[in-house]
Protein backbone atom coordinates (compact mmCIF):
# COMPACT_ATOMS: atom_id res chain seq x y z
CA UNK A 1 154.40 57.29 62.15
CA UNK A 2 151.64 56.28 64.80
CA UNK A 3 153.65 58.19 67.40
CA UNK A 4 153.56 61.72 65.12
CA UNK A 5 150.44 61.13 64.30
CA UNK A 6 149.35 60.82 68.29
CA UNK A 7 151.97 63.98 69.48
CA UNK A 8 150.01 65.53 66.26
CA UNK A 9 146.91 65.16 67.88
CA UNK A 10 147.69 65.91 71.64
CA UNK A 11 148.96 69.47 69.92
CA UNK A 12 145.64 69.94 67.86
CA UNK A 13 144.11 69.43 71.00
CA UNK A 14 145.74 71.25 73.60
CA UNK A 15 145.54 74.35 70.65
CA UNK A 16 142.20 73.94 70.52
CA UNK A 17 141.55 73.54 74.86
CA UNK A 18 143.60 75.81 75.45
CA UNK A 19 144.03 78.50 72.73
CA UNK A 20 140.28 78.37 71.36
CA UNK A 21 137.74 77.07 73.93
CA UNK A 22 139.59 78.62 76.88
CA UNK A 23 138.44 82.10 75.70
CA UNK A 24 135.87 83.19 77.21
CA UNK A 25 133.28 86.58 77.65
CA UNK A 26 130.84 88.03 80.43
CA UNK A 27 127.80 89.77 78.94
CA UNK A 28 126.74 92.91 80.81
CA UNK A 29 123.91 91.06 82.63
CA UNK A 30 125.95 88.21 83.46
CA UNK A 31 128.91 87.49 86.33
CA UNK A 32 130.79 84.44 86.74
CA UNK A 33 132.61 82.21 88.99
CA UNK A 34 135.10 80.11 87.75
CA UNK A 35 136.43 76.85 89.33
CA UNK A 36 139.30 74.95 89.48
CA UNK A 37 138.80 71.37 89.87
CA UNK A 38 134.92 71.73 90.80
CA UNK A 39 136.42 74.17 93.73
CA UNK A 40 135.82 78.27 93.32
CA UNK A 41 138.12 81.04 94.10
CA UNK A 42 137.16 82.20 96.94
CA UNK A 43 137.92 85.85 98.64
CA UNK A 44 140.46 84.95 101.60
CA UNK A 45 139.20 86.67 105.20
CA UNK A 46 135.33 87.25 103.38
CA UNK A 47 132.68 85.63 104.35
CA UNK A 48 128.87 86.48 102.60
CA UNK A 49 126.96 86.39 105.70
CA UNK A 50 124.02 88.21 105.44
CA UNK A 51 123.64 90.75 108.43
CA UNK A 52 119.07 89.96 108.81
CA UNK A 53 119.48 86.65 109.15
CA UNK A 54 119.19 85.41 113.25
CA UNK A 55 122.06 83.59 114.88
CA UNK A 56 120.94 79.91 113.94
CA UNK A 57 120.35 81.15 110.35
CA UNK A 58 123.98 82.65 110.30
CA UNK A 59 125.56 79.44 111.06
CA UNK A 60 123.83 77.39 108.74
CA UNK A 61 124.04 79.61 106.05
CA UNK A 62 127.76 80.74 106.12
CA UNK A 63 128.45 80.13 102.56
CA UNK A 64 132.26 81.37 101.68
CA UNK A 65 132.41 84.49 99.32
CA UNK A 66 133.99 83.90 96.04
CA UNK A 67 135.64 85.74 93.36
CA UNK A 68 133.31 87.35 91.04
CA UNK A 69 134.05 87.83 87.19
CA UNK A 70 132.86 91.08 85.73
CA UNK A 71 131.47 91.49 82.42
CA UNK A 72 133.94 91.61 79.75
CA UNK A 73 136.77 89.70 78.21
CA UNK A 74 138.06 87.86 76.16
CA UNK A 75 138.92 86.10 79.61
CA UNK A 76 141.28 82.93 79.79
CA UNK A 77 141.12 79.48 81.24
CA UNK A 78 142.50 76.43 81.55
CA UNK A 79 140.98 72.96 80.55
CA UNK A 80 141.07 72.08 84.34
CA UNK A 81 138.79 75.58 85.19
CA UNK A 82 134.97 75.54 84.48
CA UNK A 83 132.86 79.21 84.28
CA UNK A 84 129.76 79.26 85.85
CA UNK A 85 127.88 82.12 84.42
CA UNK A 86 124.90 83.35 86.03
CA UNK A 87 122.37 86.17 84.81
CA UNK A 88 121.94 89.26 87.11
CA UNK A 89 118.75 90.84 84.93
CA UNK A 90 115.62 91.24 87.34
CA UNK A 91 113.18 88.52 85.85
CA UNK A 92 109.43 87.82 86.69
CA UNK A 93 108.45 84.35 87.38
CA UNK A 94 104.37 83.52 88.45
CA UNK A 95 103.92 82.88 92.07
CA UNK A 96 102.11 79.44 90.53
CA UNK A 97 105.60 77.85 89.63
CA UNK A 98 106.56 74.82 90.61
CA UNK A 99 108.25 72.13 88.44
CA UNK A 100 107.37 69.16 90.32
CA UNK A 101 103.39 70.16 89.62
CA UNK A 102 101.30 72.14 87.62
CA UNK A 103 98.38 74.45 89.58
CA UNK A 104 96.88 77.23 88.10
CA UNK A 105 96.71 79.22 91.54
CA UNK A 106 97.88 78.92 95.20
CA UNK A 107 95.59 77.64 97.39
CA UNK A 108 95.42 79.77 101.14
CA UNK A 109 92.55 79.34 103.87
CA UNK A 110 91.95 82.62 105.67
CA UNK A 111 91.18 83.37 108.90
CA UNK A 112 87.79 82.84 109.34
CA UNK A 113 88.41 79.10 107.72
CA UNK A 114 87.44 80.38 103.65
CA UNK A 115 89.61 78.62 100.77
CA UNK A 116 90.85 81.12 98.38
CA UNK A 117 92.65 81.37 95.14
CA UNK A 118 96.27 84.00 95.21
CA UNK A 119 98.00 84.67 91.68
CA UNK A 120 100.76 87.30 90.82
CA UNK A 121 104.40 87.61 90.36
CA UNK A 122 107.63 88.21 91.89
CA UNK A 123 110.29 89.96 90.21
CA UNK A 124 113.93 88.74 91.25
CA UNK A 125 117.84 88.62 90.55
CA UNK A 126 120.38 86.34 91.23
CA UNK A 127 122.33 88.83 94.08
CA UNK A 128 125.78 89.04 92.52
CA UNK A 129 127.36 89.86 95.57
CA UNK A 130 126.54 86.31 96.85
CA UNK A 131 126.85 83.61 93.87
CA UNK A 132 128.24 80.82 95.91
CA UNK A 133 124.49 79.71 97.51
CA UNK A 134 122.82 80.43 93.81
CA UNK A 135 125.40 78.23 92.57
CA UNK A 136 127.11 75.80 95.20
CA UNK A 137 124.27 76.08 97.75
CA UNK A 138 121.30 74.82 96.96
CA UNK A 139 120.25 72.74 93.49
CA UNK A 140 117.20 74.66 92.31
CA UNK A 141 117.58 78.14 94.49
CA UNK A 142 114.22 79.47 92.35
CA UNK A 143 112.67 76.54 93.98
CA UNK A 144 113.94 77.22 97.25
CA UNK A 145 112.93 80.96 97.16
CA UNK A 146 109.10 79.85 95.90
CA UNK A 147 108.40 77.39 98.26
CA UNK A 148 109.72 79.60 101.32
CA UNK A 149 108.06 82.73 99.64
CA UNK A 150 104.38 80.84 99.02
CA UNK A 151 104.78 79.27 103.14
CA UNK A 152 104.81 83.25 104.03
CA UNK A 153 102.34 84.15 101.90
CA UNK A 154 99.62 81.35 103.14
CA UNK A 155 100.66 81.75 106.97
CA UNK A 156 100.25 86.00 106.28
CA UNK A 157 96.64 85.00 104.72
CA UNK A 158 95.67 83.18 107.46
CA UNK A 159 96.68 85.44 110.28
CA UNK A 160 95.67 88.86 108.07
CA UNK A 161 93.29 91.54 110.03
CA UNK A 162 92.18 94.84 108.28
CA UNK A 163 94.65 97.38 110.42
CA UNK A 164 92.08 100.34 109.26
CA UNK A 165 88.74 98.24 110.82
CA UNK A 166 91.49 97.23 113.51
CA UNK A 167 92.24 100.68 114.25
CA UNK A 168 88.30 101.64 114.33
CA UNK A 169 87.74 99.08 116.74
CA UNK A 170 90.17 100.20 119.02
CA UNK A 171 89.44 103.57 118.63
CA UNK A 172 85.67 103.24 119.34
CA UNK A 173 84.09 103.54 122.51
CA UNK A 174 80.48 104.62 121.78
CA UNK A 175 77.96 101.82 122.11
CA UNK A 176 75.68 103.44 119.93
CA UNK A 177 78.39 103.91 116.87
CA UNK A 178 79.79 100.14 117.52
CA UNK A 179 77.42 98.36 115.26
CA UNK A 180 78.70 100.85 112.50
CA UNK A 181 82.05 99.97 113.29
CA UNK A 182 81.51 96.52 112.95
CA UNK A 183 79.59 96.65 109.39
CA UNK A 184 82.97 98.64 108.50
CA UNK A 185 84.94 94.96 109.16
CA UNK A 186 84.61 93.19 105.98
CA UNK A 187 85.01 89.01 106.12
CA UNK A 188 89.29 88.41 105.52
CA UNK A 189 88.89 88.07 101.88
CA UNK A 190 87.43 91.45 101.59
CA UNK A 191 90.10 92.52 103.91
CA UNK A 192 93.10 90.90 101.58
CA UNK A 193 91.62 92.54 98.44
CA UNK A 194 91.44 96.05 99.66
CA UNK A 195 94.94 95.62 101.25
CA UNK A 196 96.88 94.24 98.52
CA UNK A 197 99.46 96.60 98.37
CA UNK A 198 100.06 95.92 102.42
CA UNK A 199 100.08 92.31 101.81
CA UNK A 200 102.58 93.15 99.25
CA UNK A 201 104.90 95.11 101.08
CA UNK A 202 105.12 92.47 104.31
CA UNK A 203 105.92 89.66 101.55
CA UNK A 204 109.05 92.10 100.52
CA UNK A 205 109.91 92.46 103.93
CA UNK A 206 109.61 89.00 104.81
CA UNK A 207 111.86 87.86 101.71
CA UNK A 208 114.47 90.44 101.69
CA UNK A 209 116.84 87.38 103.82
CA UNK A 210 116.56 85.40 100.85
CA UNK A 211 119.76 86.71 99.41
CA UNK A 212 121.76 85.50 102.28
CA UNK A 213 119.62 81.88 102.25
CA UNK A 214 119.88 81.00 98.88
CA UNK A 215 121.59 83.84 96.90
CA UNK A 216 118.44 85.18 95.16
CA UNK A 217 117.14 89.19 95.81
CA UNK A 218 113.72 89.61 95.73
CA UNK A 219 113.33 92.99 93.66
CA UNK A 220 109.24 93.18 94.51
CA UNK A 221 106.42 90.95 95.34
CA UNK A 222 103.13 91.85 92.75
CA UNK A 223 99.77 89.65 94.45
CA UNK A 224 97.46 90.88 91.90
CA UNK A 225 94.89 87.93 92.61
CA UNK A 226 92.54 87.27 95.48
CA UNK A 227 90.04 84.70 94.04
CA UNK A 228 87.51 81.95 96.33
CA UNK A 229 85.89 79.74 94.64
CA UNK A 230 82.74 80.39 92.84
CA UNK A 231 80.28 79.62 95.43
CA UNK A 232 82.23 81.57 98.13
CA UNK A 233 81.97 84.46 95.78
CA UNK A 234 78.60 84.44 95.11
CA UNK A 235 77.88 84.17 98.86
CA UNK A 236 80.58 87.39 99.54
CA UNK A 237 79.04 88.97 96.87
CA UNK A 238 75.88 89.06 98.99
CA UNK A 239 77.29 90.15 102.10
CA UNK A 240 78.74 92.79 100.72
CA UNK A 241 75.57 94.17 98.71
CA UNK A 242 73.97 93.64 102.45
CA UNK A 243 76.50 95.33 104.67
CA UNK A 244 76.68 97.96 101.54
CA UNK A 245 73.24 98.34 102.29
CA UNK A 246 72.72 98.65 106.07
CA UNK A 247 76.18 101.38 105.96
CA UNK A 248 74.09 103.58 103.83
CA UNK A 249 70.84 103.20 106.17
CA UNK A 250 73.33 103.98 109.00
CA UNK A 251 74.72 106.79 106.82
CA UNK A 252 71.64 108.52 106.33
CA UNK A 253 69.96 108.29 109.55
CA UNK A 254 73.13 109.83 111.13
CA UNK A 255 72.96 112.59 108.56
CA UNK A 256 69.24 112.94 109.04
CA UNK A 257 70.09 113.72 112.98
CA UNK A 258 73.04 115.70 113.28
CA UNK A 259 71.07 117.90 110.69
CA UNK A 260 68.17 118.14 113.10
CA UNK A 261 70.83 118.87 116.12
CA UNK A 262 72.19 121.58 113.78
CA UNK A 263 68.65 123.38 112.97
CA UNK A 264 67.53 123.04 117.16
CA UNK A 265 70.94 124.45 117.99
CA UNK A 266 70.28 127.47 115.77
CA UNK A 267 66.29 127.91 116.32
CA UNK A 268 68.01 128.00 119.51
CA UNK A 269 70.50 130.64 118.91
CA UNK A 270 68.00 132.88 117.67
CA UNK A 271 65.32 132.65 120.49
CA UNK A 272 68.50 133.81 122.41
CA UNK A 273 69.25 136.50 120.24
CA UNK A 274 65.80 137.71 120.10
CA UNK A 275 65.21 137.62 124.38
CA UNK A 276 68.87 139.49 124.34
CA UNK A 277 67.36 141.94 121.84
CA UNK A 278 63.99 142.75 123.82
CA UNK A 279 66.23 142.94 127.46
CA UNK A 280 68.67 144.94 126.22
CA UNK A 281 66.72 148.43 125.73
CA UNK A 282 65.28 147.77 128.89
CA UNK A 283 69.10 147.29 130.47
CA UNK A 284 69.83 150.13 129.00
CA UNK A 285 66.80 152.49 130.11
CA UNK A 286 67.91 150.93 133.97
CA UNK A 287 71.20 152.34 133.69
CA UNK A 288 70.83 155.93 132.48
CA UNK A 289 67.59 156.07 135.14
CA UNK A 290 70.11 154.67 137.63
CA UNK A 291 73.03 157.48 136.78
CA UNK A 292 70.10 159.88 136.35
CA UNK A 293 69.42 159.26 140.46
CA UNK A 294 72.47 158.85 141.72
CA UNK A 295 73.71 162.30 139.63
CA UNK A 296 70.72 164.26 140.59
CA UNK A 297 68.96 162.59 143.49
CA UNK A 298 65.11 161.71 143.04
CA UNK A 299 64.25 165.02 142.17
CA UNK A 300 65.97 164.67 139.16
CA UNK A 301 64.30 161.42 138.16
CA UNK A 302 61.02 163.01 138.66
CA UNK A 303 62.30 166.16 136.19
CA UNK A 304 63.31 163.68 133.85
CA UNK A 305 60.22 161.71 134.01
CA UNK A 306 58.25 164.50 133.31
CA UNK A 307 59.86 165.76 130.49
CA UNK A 308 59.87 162.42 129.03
CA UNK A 309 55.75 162.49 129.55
CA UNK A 310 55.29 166.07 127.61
CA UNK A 311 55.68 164.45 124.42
CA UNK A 312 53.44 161.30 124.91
CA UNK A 313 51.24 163.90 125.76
CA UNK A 314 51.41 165.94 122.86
CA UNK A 315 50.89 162.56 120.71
CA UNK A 316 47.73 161.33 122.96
CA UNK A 317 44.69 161.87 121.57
CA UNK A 318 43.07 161.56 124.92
CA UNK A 319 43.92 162.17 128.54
CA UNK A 320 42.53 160.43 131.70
CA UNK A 321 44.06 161.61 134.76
CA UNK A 322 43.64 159.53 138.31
CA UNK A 323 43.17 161.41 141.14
CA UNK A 324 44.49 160.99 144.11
């Protein structure tokens, strides 16, 4: 009776193994990789090896590529095979976590030694191309990606130079406009806030290996947060109002003078115009007295000369003639 009871048993179970719990599904945001003895399928002749990683990189992150489960189902397996399912959404995770401590912000020192605050997000998805490092590789691959993704960030802080005052600077060669150019230069935290989406875009560039290192794509990188400490503020705040300050003195005296070149350059202009109008009946008088001569000789300047007298002399009221 024992030994029905026991076969009994062993058949409820392997129905219920086998027949019920080996049914499985794959939501549309999920893929899986099943296993076979803790081992995965793999893809014979595939590797994952991400083409941006460098040569040492390649080697050490040659993870094999594995067979990937799509969504769907009702898939089967057997009591020996474990799924692995793993999410493929894009998700959003503050650039503050870290499960081994809690912090409110990231701390970064700057290039000209100031201690600032950095909050934001990054939005990422488990790549499902490459599941084996995401699942195999590493033991906490979101860890991974925010420790190498916050070293970046605090070695881009300290190293970051405004490329417009950069640019300025190189394209200046006017000792007199120099000091300008250097009020334009903000201190680095000044520079970091007005370049956020630059920072940005180098932290996406930066990260985009991290599929092939731990099998996580960054989707975007969102530093929305530049914050010193309160004191630091305080003390930009003032040399900002300050350099505000001077820019608009320099502003206004250069305004001031190139409005003063403007109005010489034209009082100029029309001295010119007026000497050119005074000369140029006179020019003109030359040239007909000049054809005049060389048509008629100087008997026919003198002709001309005296006809051009009989009217003044009809308009004189008085005549006073010289004698010889």
């Amino acid at each position: 009776m024992s030994l029905i009871a026991l076969m009994l048993g062993i058949v409820v179970y392997a129905v219920f193994k086998v027949g019920i719990a080996g049914f499985y599904t794959v939501r549309p945001d999920e893929r899986a990789v099943k296993t076979s003895f803790g081992r995965a399928e793999r893809l014979p002749g595939q590797s994952s090896v991400d083409e941006s990683l460098s040569e040492e990189e390649r080697e050490r992150y040659d993870y094999p590529a594995v067979r990937v489960i799509p969504p769907g189902g009702p898939y089967l397996k057997m009591p020996w095979q474990e799924i692995h399912k793993v999410t493929v959404a894009t998700q959003a995770v503050d650039i503050v976590w870290d499960p081994s401590k809690m912090q409110d912000t990231i701390e970064a020192v700057t290039k000209d030694n100031l201690t600032t605050g950095v909050n934001g997000q990054i939005r990422y998805r488990a790549d499902a191309g490459n599941l084996y490092p995401y699942l195999f590789g590493v033991e906490s691959p979101l860890e991974h990606v925010m420790g190498y993704f916050v070293s970046v960030l605090r070695e881009r802080i300290a190293n970051f130079v405004d490329p417009r005052g950069a640019e300025l600077l190189a394209a200046d060669t006017d000792d007199e406009s120099s000091a300008a150019v250097e009020l334009s230069e903000g201190v680095s935290i000044n520079d970091l806030r007005k370049n956020l989406p630059l920072l940005n875009e180098y932290m996406e560039r930066q990260c985009a290996n991290t599929s092939g290192r731990y099998g996580i794509e960054l989707d975007a990188a969102l530093i929305t947060e530049i914050d010193p400490p309160p004191d630091v503020d305080r003390a930009l705040s003032a040399i900002n109002s300050t350099r505000n300050q001077v820019a608009a003195d320099i502003s206004t005296a250069r305004a001031d003078a190139e409005q003063q070149i403007t109005m010489s350059e034209r009082a100029v202009e029309i001295a010119r115009n007026n000497a050119e109008a005074e000369v140029a009946p006179l020019r003109e008088l030359a040239t007909i007295l000049a054809d005049i001569k060389g048509a008629g000789g100087s008997a026919a300047l003198r002709a001309y000369l005296r006809n051009m007298r009989v009217p003044l002399f009809g308009r004189a009221g008085r005549v006073v003639m010289k004698g010889a």
